[in-house]
Protein backbone atom coordinates (compact mmCIF):
# COMPACT_ATOMS: atom_id res chain seq x y z
CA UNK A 1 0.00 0.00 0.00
CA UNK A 2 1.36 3.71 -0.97
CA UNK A 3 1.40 6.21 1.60
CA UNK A 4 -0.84 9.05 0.93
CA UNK A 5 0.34 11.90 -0.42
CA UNK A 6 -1.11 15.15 1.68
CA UNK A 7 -1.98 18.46 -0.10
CA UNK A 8 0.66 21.07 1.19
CA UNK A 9 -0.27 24.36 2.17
CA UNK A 10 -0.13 25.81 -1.53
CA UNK A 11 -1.94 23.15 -2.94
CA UNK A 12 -4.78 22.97 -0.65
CA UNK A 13 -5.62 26.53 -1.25
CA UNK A 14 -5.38 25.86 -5.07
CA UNK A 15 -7.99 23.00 -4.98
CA UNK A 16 -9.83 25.01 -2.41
CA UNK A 17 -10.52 27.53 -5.04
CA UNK A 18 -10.64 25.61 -7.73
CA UNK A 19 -13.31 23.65 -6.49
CA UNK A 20 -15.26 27.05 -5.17
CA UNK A 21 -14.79 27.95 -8.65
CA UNK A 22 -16.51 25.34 -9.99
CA UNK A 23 -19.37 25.79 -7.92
CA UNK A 24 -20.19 29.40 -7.35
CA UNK A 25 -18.93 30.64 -11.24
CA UNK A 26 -21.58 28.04 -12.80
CA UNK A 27 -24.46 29.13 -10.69
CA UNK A 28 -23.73 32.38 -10.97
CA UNK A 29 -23.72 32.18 -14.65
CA UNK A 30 -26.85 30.32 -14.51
CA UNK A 31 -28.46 32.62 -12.76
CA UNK A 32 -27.62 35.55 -14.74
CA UNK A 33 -29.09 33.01 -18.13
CA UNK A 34 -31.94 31.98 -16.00
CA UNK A 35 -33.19 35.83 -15.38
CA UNK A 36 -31.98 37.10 -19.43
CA UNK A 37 -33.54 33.94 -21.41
CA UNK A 38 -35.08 31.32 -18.85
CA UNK A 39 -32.72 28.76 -19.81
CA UNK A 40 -29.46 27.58 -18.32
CA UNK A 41 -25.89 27.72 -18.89
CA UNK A 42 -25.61 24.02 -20.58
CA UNK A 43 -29.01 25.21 -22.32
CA UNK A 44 -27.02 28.16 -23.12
CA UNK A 45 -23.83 26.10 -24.47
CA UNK A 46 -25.49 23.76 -26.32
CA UNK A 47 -27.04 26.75 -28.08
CA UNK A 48 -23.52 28.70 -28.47
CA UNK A 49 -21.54 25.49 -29.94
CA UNK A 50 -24.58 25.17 -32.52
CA UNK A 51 -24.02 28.79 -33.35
CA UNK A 52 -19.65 28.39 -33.84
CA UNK A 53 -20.56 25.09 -36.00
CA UNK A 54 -20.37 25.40 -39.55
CA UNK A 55 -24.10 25.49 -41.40
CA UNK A 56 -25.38 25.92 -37.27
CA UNK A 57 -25.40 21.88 -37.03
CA UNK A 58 -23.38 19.20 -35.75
CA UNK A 59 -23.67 15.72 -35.60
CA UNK A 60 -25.38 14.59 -31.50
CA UNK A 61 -21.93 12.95 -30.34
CA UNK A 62 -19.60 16.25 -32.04
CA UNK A 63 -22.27 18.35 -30.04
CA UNK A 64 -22.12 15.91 -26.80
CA UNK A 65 -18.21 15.65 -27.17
CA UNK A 66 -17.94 20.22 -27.76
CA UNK A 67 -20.39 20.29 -24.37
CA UNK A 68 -18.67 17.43 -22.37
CA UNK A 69 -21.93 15.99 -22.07
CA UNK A 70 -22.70 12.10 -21.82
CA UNK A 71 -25.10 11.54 -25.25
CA UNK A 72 -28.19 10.80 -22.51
CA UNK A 73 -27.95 14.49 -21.14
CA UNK A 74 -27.61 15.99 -24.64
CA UNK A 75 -30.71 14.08 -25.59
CA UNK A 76 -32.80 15.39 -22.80
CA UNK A 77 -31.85 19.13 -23.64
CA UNK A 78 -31.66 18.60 -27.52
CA UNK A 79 -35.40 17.91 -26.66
CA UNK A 80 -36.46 20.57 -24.31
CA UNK A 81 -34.55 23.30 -26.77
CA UNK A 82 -36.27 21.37 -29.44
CA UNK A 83 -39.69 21.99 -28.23
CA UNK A 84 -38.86 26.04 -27.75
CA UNK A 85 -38.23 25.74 -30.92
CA UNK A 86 -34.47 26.48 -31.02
CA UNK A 87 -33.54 23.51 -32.94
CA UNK A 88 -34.22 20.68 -34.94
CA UNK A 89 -33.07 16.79 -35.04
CA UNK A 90 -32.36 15.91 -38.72
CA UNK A 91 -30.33 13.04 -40.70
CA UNK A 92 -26.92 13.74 -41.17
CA UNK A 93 -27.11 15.65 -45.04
CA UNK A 94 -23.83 13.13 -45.61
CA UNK A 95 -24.84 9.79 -43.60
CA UNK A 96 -28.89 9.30 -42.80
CA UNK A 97 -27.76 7.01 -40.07
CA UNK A 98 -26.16 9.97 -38.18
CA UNK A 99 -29.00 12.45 -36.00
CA UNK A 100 -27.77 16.03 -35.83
CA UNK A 101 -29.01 19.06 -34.16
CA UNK A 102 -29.79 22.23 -35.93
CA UNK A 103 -29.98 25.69 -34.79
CA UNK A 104 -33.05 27.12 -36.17
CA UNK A 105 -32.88 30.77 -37.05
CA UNK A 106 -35.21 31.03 -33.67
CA UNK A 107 -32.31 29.69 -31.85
CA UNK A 108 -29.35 31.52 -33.61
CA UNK A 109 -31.88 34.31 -32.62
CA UNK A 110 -31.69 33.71 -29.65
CA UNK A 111 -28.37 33.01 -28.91
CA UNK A 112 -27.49 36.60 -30.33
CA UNK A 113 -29.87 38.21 -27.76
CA UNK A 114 -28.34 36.21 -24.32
CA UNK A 115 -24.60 36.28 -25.72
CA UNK A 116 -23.67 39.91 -25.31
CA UNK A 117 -25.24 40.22 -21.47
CA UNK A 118 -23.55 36.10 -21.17
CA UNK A 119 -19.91 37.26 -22.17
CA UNK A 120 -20.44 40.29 -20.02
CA UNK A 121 -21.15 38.31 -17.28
CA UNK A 122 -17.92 36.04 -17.93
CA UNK A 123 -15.95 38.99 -18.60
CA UNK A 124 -16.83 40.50 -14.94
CA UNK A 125 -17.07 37.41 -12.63
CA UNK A 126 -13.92 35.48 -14.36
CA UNK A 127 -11.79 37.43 -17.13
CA UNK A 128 -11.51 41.08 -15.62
CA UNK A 129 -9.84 39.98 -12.64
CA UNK A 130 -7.38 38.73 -14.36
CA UNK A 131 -3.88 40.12 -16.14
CA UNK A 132 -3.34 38.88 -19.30
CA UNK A 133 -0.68 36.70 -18.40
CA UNK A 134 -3.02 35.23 -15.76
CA UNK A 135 -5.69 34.58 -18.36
CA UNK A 136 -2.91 32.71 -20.59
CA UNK A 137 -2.08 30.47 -17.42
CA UNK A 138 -5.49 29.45 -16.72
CA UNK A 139 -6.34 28.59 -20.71
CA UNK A 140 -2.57 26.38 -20.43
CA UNK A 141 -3.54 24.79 -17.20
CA UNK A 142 -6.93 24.42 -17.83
CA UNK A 143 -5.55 21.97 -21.14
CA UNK A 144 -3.25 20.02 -18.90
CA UNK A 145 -6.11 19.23 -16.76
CA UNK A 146 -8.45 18.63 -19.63
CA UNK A 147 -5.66 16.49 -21.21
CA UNK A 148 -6.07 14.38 -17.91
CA UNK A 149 -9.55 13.95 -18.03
CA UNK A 150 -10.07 13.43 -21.26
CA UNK A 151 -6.82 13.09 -23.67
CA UNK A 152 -9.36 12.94 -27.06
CA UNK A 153 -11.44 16.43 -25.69
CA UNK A 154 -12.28 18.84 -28.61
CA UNK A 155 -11.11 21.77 -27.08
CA UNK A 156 -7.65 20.04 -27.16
CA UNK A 157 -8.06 19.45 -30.44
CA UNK A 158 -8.78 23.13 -31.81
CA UNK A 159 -5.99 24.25 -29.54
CA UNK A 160 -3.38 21.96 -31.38
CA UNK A 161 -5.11 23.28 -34.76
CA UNK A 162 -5.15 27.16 -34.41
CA UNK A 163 -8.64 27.70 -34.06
CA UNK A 164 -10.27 29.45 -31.70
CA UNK A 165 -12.88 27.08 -29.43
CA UNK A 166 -16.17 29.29 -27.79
């Protein structure tokens, strides 16, 4: 058996905030989304990953795999979105046996309306407290963790090809 390794001073208070981060930046986001559109901030990414896709569609496991969503909690939301009328399920227009979601022109509507008060709202709980420096750390240790989790992610991906992701 292999003694434990404790968290030192430094790195307590690192997971200490990380893991306050991810709970109080989320909510907050979603309650900013909740009050601007009535839908929240998955709701909101599904939408926004729709929106960056080329011809506003993408094949349900691209879309689960750009949301890091398992393909069951995609469904559920493809469906609710679906029935506000923000997209569609259609064949693939290259392979009938693949389901994609669309972003109807309601959606991509609706997307434009939500994103400038959404990246506000990043901008001012997350980004502006921030140097730039600091914001170029957290997008090159935010990979390495990613990398961890998930080696195949699609964010790692359009980081290794130039593009810009969200």
């Amino acid at each position: 058996m292999t003694e434990t390794r404790w968290l030192n001073a430094d790195e307590r208070r690192a997971w200490l905030a990380q893991l306050s981060i991810n709970t109080l930046l989320p909510a907050a986001l979603d309650t900013q989304l909740h009050a601007a559109g009535k839908l929240s901030l998955f709701d909101y990414h599904v939408l926004a990953m729709l929106s960056e896709a080329e011809g506003r569609f993408l094949p349900m496991s691209e879309l689960a795999a750009r949301t890091s969503a398992s393909l069951s909690r995609l469904s559920h939301v493809v469906t609710k979105l679906q029935n506000r009328g923000w997209l569609e399920r259609r064949p693939h227009p290259g392979d009938a046996r693949v389901t994609t979601a669309h972003l109807t022109d309601t959606g991509m509507a609706t997307i434009e309306e939500l994103a400038p008060a959404h990246v506000g709202a990043v901008r001012s709980l997350l980004l502006d407290a921030l140097s730039e420096d600091d914001v170029a750390d957290l997008a090159r240790i935010g990979e390495k963790i990613v990398a961890r989790l998930d080696k195949d992610h699609w964010i790692l991906r359009e980081s290794k090809s130039g593009s810009t992701p969200v």
